[in-house]
Protein backbone atom coordinates (compact mmCIF):
# COMPACT_ATOMS: atom_id res chain seq x y z
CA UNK A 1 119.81 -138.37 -52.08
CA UNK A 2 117.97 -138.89 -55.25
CA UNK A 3 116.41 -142.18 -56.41
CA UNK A 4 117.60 -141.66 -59.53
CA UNK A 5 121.02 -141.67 -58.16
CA UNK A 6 120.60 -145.64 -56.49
CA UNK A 7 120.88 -148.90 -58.76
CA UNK A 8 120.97 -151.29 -55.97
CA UNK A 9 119.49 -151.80 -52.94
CA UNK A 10 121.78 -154.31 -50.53
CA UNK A 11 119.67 -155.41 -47.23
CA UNK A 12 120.96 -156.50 -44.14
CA UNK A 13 118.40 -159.49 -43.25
CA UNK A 14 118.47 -161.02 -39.70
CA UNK A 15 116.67 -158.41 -38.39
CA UNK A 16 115.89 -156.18 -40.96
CA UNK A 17 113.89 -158.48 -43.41
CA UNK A 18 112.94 -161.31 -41.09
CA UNK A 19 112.01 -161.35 -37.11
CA UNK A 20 114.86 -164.07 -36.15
CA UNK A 21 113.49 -163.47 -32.03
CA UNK A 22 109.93 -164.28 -33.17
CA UNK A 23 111.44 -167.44 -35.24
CA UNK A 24 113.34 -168.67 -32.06
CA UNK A 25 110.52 -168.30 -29.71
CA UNK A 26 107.90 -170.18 -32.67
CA UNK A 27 110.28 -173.40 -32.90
CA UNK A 28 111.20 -173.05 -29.41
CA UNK A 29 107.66 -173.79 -27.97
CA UNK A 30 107.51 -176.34 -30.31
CA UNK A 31 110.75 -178.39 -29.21
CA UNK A 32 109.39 -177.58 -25.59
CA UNK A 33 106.19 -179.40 -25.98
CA UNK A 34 107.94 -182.08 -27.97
CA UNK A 35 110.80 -182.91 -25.10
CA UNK A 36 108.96 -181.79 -22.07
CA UNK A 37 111.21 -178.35 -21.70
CA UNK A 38 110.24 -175.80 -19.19
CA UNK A 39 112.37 -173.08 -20.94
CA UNK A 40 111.94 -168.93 -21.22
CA UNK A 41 112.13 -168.93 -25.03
CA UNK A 42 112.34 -164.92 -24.58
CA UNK A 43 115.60 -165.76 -22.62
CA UNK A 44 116.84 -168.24 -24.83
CA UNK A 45 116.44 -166.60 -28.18
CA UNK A 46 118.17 -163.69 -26.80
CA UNK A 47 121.23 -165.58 -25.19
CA UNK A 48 121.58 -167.17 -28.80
CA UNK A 49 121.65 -164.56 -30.35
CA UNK A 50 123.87 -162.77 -27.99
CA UNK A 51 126.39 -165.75 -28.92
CA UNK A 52 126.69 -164.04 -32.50
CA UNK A 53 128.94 -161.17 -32.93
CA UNK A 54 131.28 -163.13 -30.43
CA UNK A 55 131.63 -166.28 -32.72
CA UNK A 56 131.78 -164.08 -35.87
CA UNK A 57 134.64 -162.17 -33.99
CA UNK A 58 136.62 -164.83 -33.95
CA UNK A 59 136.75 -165.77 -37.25
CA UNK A 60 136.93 -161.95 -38.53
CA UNK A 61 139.83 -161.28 -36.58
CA UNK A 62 141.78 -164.50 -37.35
CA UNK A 63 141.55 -166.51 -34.33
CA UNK A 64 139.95 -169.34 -36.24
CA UNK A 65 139.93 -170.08 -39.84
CA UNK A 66 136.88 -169.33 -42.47
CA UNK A 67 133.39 -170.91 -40.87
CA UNK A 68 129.86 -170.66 -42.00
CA UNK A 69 127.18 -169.41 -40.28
CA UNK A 70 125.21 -172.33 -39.93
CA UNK A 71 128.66 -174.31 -37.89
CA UNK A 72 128.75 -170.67 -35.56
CA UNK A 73 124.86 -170.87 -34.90
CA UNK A 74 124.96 -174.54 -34.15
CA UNK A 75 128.13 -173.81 -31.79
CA UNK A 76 126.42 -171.16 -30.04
CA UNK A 77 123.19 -173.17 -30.02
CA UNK A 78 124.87 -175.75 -27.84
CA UNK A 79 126.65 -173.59 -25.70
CA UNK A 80 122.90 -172.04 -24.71
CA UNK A 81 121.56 -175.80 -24.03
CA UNK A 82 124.42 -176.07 -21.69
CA UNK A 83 123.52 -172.72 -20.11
CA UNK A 84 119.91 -173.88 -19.80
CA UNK A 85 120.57 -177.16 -18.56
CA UNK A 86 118.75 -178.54 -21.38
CA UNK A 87 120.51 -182.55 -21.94
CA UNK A 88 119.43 -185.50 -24.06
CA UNK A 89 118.81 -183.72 -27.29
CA UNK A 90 120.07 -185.99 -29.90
CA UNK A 91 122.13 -184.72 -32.95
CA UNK A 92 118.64 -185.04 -35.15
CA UNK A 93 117.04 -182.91 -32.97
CA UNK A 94 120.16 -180.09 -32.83
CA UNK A 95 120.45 -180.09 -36.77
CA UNK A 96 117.03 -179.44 -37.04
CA UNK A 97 116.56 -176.86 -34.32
CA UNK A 98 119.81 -175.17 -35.84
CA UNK A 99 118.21 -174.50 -39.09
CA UNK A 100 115.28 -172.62 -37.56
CA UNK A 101 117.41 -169.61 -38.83
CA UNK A 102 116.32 -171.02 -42.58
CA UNK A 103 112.73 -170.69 -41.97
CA UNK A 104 112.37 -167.26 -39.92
CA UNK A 105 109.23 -165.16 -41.25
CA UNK A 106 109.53 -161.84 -42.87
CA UNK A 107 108.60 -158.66 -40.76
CA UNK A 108 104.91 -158.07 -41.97
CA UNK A 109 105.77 -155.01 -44.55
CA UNK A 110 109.02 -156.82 -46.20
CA UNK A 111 107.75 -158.92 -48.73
CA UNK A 112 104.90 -156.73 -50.37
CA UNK A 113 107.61 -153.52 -49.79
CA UNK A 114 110.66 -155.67 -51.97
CA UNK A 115 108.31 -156.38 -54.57
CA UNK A 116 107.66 -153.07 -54.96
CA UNK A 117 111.37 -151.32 -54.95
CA UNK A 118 112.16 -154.80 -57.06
CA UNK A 119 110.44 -152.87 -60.07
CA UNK A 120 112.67 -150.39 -59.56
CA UNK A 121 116.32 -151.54 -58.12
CA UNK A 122 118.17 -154.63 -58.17
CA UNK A 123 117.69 -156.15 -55.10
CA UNK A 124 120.55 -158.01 -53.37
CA UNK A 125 120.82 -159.79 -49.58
CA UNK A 126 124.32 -158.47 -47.99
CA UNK A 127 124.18 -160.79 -44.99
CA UNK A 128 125.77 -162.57 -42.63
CA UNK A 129 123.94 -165.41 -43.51
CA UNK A 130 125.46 -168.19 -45.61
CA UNK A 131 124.05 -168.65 -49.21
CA UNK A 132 122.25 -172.04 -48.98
CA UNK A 133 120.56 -170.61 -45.37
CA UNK A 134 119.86 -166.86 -47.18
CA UNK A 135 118.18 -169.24 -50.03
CA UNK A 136 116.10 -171.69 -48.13
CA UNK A 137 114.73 -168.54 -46.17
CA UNK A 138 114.05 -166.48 -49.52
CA UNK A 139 111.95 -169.29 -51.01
CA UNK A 140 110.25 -169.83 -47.88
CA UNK A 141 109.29 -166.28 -47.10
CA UNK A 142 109.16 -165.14 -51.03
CA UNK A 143 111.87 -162.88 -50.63
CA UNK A 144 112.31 -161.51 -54.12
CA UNK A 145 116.01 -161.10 -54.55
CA UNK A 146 118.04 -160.66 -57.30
CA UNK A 147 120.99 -161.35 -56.17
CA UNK A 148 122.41 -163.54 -52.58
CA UNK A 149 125.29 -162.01 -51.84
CA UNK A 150 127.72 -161.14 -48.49
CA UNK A 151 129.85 -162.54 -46.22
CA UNK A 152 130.16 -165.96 -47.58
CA UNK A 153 130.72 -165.05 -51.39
CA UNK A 154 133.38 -162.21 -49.57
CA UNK A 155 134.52 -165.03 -47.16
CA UNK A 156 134.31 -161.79 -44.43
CA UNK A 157 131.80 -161.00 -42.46
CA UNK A 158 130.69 -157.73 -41.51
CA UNK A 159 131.65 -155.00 -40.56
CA UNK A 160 134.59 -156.02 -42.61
CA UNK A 161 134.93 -154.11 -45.32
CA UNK A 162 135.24 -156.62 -47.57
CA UNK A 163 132.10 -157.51 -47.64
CA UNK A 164 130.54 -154.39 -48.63
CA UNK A 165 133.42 -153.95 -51.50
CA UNK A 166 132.64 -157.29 -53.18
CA UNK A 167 128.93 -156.81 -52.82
CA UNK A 168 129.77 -153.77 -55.08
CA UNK A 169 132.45 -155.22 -57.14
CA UNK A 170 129.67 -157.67 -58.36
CA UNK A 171 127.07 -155.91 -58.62
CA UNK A 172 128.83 -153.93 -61.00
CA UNK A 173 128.83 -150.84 -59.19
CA UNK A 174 130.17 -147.86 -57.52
CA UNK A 175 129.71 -148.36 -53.70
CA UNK A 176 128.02 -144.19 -54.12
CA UNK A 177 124.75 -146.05 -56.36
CA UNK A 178 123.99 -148.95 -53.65
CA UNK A 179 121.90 -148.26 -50.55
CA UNK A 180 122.36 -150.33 -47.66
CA UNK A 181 119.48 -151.09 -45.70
CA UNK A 182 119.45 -152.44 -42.18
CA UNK A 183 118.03 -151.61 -38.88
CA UNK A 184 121.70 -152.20 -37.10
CA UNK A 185 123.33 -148.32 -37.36
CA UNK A 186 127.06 -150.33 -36.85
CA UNK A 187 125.96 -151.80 -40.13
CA UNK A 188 125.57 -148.82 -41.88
CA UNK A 189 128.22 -146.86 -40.75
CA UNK A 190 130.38 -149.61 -42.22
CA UNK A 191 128.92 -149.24 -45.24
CA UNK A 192 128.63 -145.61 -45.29
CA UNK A 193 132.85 -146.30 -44.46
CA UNK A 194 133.46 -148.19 -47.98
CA UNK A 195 131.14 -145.32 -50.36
CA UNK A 196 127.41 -147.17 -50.06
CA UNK A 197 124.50 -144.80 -49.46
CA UNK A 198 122.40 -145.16 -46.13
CA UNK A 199 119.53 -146.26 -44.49
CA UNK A 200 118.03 -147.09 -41.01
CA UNK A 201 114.83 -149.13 -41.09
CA UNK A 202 113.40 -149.07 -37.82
CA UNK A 203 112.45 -152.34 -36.70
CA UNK A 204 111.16 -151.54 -33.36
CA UNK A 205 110.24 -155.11 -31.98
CA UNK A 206 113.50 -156.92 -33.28
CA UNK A 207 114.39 -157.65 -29.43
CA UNK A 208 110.73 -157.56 -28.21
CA UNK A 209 110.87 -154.47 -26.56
CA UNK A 210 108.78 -152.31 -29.07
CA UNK A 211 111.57 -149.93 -28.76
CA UNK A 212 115.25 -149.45 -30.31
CA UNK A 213 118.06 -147.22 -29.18
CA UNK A 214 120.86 -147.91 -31.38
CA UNK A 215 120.33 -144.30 -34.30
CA UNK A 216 122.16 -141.71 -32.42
CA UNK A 217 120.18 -137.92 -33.31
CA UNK A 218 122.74 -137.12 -34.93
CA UNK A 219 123.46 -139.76 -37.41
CA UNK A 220 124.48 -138.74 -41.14
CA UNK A 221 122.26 -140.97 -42.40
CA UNK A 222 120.64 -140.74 -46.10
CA UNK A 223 117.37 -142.29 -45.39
CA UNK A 224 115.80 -142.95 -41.73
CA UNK A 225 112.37 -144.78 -42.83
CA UNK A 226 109.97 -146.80 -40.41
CA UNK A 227 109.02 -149.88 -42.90
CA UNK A 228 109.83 -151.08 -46.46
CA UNK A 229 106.62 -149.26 -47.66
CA UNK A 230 107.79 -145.75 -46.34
CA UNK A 231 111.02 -147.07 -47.98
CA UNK A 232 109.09 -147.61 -51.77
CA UNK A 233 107.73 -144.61 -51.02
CA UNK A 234 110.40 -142.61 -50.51
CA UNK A 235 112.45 -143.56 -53.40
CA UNK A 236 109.60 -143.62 -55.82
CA UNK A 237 109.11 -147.26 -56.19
């Protein structure tokens, strides 16, 4: 693959452009020493999250109509306060503990990296993320997009493939001169599915670990790139 041969670069971002475990584990400590929690933040952030492709299952496959992300986070936020035992939170305290997914921080690389390929591509979010939560993060975090686009403009979420073909339809593109970037391999072989060009970022501490498993050796990838600056480089930005 060619640079020349990309006009748009569409990002996956939970994950990919911000650390939504470190996020969860920052706010947690902070409701902990506000409510007098004993809680393994570790645990909790990843039982949260572990309530996501479950609830966005159930609205992809029809079993519940069209909900935004921040009603399926705050559903499987309470359903981990139940599993922790944690009671007495009022509805103040939930609402605001819900929208920690607005204010996650960007992986160390992301922001100066996007400014860089932004000179370059047009830069668009293709995210599970709804648009006012994808916003409020962007402007905290100076994420330079162009363009907020994904599952709620496409009222699908991924690996639907309408998401990925209205992401395309308006950016006024063939799916062949996007690049999808993520550091989920389901996500890009769903895009690789609908035309979109390729490529694994590897974001080796999403879950903590400092390792990731998911990018098979054999993976007919375009691009396999370790940060957003081996990105740039790569395609010349």
């Amino acid at each position: 693959m060619a640079p020349d041969e990309i006009e748009a670069l569409t990002f996956d971002v939970f994950g990919t452009v911000v650390d939504w475990r470190g996020g969860i584990l920052r706010d947690g400590a902070v409701l902990g020493a506000k409510h007098g929690l004993s809680v393994d933040w570790a645990q909790f952030a990843d039982a949260w999250r572990g309530r996501y492709q479950p609830l966005l299952a159930d609205v992809r496959e029809g079993r519940r109509p069209w909900t935004g992300l921040d009603q399926l986070h705050r559903e499987g936020l309470d359903q981990v306060l139940a599993q922790f035992g944690i009671i007495g939170l009022d509805e103040d305290t939930r609402e605001d503990f819900v929208r920690v997914w607005h204010r996650l921080d960007p992986w160390p690389d992301a922001v100066a990296g996007l400014i860089r390929l932004k000179r370059r591509y047009i830069l668009a979010t293709l995210s599970n993320g709804n648009v006012r939560l994808t916003v409020n993060m962007a402007k905290r975090a100076g994420l330079p997009w162009d363009a907020v686009l994904g599952a709620e403009v496409a009222r699908a979420y991924k690996p639907s493939p309408e998401t990925y073909q209205t992401a395309a339809r308006l950016l006024d593109l063939p799916p062949g001169r996007c690049l999808m970037v993520a550091a989920h391999y389901s996500d890009l072989v769903a895009a690789r599915g609908q035309g979109f060009r390729t490529c694994y970022v590897w974001r080796r501490d999403e879950w903590g670990t400092g390792e990731k498993h998911d990018l098979p050796a054999d993976h007919g990838l375009d691009l396999v790139v370790e940060d957003f600056a081996e990105l740039a480089d790569r395609l010349g930005a």
